[in-house]
Protein backbone atom coordinates (compact mmCIF):
# COMPACT_ATOMS: atom_id res chain seq x y z
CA UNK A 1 15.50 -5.71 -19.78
CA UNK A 2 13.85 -8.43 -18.05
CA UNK A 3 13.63 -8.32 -14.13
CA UNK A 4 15.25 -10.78 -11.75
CA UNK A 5 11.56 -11.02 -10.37
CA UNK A 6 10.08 -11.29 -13.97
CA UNK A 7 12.66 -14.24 -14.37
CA UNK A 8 12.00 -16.40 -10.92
CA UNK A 9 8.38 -16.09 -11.74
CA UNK A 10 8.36 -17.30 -15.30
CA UNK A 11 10.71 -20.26 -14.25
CA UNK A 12 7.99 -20.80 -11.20
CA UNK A 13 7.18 -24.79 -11.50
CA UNK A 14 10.70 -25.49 -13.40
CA UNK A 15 13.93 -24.19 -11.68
CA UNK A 16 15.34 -21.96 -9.45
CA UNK A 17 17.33 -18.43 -10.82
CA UNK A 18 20.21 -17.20 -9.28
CA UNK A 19 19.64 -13.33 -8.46
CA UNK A 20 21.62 -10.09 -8.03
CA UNK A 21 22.42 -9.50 -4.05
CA UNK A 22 20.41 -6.51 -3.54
CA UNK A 23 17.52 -8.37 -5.16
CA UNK A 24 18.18 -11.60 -2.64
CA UNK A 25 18.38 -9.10 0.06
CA UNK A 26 15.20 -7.37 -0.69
CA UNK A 27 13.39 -10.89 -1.20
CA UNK A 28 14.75 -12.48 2.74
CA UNK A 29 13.63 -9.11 3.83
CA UNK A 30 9.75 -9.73 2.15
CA UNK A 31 9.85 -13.13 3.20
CA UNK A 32 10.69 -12.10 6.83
CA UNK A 33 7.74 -9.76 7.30
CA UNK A 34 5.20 -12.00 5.36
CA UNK A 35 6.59 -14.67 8.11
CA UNK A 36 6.43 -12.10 10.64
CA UNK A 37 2.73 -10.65 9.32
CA UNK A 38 0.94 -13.77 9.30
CA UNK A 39 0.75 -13.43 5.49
CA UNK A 40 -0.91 -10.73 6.61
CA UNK A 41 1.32 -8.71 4.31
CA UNK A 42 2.53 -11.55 1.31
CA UNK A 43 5.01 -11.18 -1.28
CA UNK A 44 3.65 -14.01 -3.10
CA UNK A 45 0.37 -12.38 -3.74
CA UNK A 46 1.67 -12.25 -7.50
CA UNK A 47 -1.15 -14.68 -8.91
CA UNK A 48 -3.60 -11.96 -7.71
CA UNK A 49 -2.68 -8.77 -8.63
CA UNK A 50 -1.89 -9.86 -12.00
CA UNK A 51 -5.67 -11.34 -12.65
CA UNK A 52 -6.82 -7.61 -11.31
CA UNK A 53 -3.69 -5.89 -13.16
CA UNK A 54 -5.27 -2.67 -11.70
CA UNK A 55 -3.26 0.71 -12.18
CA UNK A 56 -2.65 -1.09 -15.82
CA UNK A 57 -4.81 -0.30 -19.10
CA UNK A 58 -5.71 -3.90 -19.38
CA UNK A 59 -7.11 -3.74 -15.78
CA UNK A 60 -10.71 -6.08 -14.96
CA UNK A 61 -12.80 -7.96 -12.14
CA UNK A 62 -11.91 -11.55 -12.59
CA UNK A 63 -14.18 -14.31 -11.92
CA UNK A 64 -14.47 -15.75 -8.46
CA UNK A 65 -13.17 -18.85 -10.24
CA UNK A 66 -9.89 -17.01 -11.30
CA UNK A 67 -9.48 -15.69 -8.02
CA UNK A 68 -10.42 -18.96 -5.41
CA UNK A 69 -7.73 -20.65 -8.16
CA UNK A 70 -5.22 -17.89 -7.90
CA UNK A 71 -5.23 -17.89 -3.96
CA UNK A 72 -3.95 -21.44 -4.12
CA UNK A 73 -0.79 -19.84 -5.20
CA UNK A 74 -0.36 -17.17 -2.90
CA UNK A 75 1.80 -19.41 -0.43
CA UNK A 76 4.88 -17.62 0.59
CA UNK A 77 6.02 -20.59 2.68
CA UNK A 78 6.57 -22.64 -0.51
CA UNK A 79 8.89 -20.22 -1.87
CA UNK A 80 12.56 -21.81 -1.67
CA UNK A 81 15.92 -19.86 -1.05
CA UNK A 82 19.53 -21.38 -1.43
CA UNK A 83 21.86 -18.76 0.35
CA UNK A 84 24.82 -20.64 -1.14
CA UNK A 85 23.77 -19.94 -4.44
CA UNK A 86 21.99 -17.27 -3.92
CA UNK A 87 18.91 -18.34 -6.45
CA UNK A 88 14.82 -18.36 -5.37
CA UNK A 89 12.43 -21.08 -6.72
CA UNK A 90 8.98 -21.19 -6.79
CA UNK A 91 7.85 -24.60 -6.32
CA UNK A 92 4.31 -24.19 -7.82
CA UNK A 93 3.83 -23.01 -11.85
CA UNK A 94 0.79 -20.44 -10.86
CA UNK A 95 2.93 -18.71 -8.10
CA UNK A 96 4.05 -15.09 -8.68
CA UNK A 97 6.33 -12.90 -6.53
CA UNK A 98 5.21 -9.01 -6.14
CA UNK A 99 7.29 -6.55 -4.56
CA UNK A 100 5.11 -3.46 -4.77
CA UNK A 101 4.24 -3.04 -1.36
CA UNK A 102 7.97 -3.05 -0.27
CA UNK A 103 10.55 -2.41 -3.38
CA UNK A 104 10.28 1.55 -2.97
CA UNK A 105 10.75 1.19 0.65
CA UNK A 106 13.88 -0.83 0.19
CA UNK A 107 15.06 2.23 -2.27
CA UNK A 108 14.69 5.11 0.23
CA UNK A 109 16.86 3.39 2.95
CA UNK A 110 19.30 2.27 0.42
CA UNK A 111 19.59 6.15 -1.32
CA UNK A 112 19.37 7.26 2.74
CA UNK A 113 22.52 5.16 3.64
CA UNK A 114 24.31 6.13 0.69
CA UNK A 115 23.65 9.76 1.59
CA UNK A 116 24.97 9.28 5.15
CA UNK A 117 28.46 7.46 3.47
CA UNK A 118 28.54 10.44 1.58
CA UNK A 119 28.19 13.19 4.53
CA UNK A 120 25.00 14.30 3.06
CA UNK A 121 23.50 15.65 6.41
CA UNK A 122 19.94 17.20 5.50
CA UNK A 123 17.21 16.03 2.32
CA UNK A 124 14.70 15.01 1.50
CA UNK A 125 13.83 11.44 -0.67
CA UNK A 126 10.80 11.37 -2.53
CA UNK A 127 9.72 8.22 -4.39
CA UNK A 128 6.08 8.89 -4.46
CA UNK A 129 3.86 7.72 -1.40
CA UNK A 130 7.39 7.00 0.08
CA UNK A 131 9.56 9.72 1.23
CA UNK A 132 12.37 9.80 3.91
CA UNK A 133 13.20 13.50 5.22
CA UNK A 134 17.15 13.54 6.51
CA UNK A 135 18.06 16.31 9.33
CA UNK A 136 16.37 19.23 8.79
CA UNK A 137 15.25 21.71 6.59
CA UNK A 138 17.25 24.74 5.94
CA UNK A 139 14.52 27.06 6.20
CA UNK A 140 13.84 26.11 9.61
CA UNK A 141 17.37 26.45 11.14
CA UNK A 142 18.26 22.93 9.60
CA UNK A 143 16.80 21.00 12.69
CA UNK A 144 13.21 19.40 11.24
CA UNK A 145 11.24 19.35 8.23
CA UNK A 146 7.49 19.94 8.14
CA UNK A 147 5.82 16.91 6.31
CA UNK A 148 2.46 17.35 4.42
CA UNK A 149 0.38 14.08 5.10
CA UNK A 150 -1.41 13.10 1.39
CA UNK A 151 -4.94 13.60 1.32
CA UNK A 152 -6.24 10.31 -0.16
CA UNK A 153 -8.98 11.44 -1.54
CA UNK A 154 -7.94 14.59 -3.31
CA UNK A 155 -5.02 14.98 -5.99
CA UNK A 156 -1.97 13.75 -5.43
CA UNK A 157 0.42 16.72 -3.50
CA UNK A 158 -2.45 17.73 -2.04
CA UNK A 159 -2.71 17.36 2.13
CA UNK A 160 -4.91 16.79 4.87
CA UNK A 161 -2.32 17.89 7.83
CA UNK A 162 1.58 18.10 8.76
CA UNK A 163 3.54 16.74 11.60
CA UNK A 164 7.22 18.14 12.13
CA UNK A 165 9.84 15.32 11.58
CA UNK A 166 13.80 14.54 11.40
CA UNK A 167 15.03 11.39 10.46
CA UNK A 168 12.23 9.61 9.41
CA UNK A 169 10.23 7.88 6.84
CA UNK A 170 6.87 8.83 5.78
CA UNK A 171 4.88 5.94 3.53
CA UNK A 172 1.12 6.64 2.55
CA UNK A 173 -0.81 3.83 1.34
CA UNK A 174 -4.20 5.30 -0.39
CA UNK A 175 -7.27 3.93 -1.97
CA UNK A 176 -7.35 6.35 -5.05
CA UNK A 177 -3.57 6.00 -6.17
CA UNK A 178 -4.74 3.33 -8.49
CA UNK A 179 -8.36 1.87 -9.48
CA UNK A 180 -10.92 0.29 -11.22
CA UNK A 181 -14.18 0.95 -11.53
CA UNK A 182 -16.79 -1.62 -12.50
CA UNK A 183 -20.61 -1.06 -12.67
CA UNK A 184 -20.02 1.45 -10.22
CA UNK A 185 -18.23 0.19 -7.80
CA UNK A 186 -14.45 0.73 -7.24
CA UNK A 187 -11.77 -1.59 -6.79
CA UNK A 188 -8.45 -0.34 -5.49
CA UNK A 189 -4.98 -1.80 -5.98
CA UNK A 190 -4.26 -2.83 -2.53
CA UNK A 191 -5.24 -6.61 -2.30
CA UNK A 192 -6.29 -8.79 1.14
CA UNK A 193 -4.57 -12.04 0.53
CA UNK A 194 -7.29 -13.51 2.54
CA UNK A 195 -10.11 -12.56 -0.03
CA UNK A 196 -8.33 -12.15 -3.43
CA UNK A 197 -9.96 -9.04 -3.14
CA UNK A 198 -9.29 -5.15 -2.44
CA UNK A 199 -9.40 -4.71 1.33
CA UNK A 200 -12.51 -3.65 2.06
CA UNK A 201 -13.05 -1.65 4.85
CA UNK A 202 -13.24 2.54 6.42
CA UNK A 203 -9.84 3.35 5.58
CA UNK A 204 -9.18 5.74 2.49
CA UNK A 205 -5.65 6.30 3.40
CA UNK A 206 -2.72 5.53 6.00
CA UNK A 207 0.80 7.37 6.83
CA UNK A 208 3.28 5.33 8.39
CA UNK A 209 5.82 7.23 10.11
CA UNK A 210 8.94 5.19 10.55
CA UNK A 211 12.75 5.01 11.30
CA UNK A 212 12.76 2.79 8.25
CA UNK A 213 11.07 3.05 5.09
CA UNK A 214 10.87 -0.73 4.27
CA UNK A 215 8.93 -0.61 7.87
CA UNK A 216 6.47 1.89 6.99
CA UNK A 217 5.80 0.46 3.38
CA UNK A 218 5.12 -3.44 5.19
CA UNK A 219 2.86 -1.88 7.91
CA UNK A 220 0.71 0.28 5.54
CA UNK A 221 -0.37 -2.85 4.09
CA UNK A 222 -0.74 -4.99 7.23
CA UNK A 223 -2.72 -1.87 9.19
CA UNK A 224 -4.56 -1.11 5.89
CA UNK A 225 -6.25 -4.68 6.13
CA UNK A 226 -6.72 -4.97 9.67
CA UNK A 227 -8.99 -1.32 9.71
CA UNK A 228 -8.72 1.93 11.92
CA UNK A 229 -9.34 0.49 15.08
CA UNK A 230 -7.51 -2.79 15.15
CA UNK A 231 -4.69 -0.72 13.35
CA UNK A 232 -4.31 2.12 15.78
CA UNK A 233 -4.21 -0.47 18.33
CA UNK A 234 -0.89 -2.47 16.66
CA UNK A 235 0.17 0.76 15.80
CA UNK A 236 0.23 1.88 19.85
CA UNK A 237 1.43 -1.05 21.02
CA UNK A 238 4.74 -0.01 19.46
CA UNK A 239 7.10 2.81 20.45
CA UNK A 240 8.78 2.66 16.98
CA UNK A 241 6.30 3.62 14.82
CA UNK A 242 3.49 6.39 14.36
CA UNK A 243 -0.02 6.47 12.21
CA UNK A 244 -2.05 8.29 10.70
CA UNK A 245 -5.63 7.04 9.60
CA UNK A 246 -8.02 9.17 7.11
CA UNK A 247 -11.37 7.32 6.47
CA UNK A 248 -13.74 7.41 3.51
CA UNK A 249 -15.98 10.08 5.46
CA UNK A 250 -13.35 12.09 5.99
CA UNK A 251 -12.09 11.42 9.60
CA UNK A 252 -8.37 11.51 10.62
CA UNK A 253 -7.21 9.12 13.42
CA UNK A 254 -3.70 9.56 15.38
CA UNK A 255 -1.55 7.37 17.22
CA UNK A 256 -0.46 8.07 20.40
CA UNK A 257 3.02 9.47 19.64
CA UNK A 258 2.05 11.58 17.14
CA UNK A 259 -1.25 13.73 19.12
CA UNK A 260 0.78 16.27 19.84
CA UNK A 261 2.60 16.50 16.30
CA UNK A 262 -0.12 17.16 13.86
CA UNK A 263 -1.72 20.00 12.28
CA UNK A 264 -5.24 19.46 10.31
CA UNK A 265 -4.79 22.34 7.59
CA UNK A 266 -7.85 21.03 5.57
CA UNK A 267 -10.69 21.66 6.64
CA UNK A 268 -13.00 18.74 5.14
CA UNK A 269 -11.65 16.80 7.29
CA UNK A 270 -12.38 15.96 11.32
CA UNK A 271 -9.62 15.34 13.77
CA UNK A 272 -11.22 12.69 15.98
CA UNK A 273 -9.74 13.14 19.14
CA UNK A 274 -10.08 9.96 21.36
């Protein structure tokens, strides 16, 4: 079955498609935080992941041709919404809407509210790299859950710490989810629209902790490019949200709310206390 978002971007350049509501929803919502973000975080980013196509078998480096061309697409602004209609068009042929960075994060508060409509007081929503932890775990008196933060550079399950949360959404963005390696060099899947390029920087993984998952899956992108230092600083000017940073040599940097509620369990990694 063919996608709402597979059928706005093959009619990019000819007309606009008229899309389900949660799909119109979820689209506003992207285009509200790539507004918000600078672009910093883009939806439209389409024409660039699907040159790379990495976590695909028919994954490669493009040419810097392919990508300066592609970025000429990568204008969010451009894209056009008719709320009467409720349709999207994409005013420019080459343009390509992706979702990844925020689709699952739209899913865990939408499966979260339905749980609360239902009475469902205490569980745990796991969508991989996104999961939302509801009251609290039985086996600790039902009032928190203890949440394993994903070690980015080991196997997936596997974890560098835990923090003790209720109510919350935990999103981890890592380098080594998806890949491609080319004359030995690797190339993740999470793209700078700036560059056309993986962002390139000291981060090997972030977790987002969040009253919203949609939150935590928009700002493990927009930290992610901006690096551990100018990160932790966006990240502390807030008093919504909590971080944690892991770096390629095996560092782990907190935000401010969330010193006191961590636990390093492994012990490759240093706790860099600051």
């Amino acid at each position: 079955v063919e996608s709402d978002i597979s059928k706005i971007n093959a009619a990019a350049g000819d007309h606009a498609v008229v899309v389900s509501e949660p799909v119109y929803e979820l689209l506003k919502i992207a285009d509200s935080y790539s507004d918000e973000m600078d672009g910093q975080f883009n939806y439209a980013i389409g024409s660039i992941t699907n040159l790379w196509r990495i976590g695909f078998d028919d994954a490669r480096k493009p040419s810097q041709e392919e990508i300066d061309q592609a970025l000429l697409a990568i204008d969010f602004t451009e894209v056009t919404f008719n709320d009467e209609e409720q349709s999207v068009y994409l005013p420019n042929e080459a343009m390509a809407l992706d979702l990844g960075a925020i689709a699952k994060g739209y899913i865990a508060d939408q499966v979260r509210d339905l749980f609360e409509e239902e009475g469902i007081t205490s569980a745990i929503i796991d969508l991989g790299g996104n999961v939302f932890v509801m009251g609290g775990s039985p086996s600790r008196d039902g009032e928190v859950w203890r949440v394993g933060i994903q070690d980015p550079l080991g196997v997936r399950g596997s974890s560098v710490g835990s923090t003790v949360q209720s109510d919350r959404s935990i999103v981890t963005s890592g380098i080594y989810e998806r890949y491609l390696e080319v004359d030995g060099q690797l190339y993740h899947h999470l793209m700078d629209p700036k560059t056309g390029y993986p962002f390139d920087n000291e981060i090997a993984g972030v977790s987002i902790i969040s009253e919203d998952s949609v939150d935590g899956d928009t700002l493990s992108t927009l930290v992610f490019g901006l690096g551990v230092e100018a990160g932790l600083d966006y990240i502390n000017s807030r008093d919504d949200v909590d971080a944690v940073f892991i770096t390629k040599d095996n560092k782990v940097y907190l935000s401010e709310g969330i010193k006191n509620n961590f636990e390093l369990t492994n012990q490759s990694y240093t706790l860099v206390e600051e």
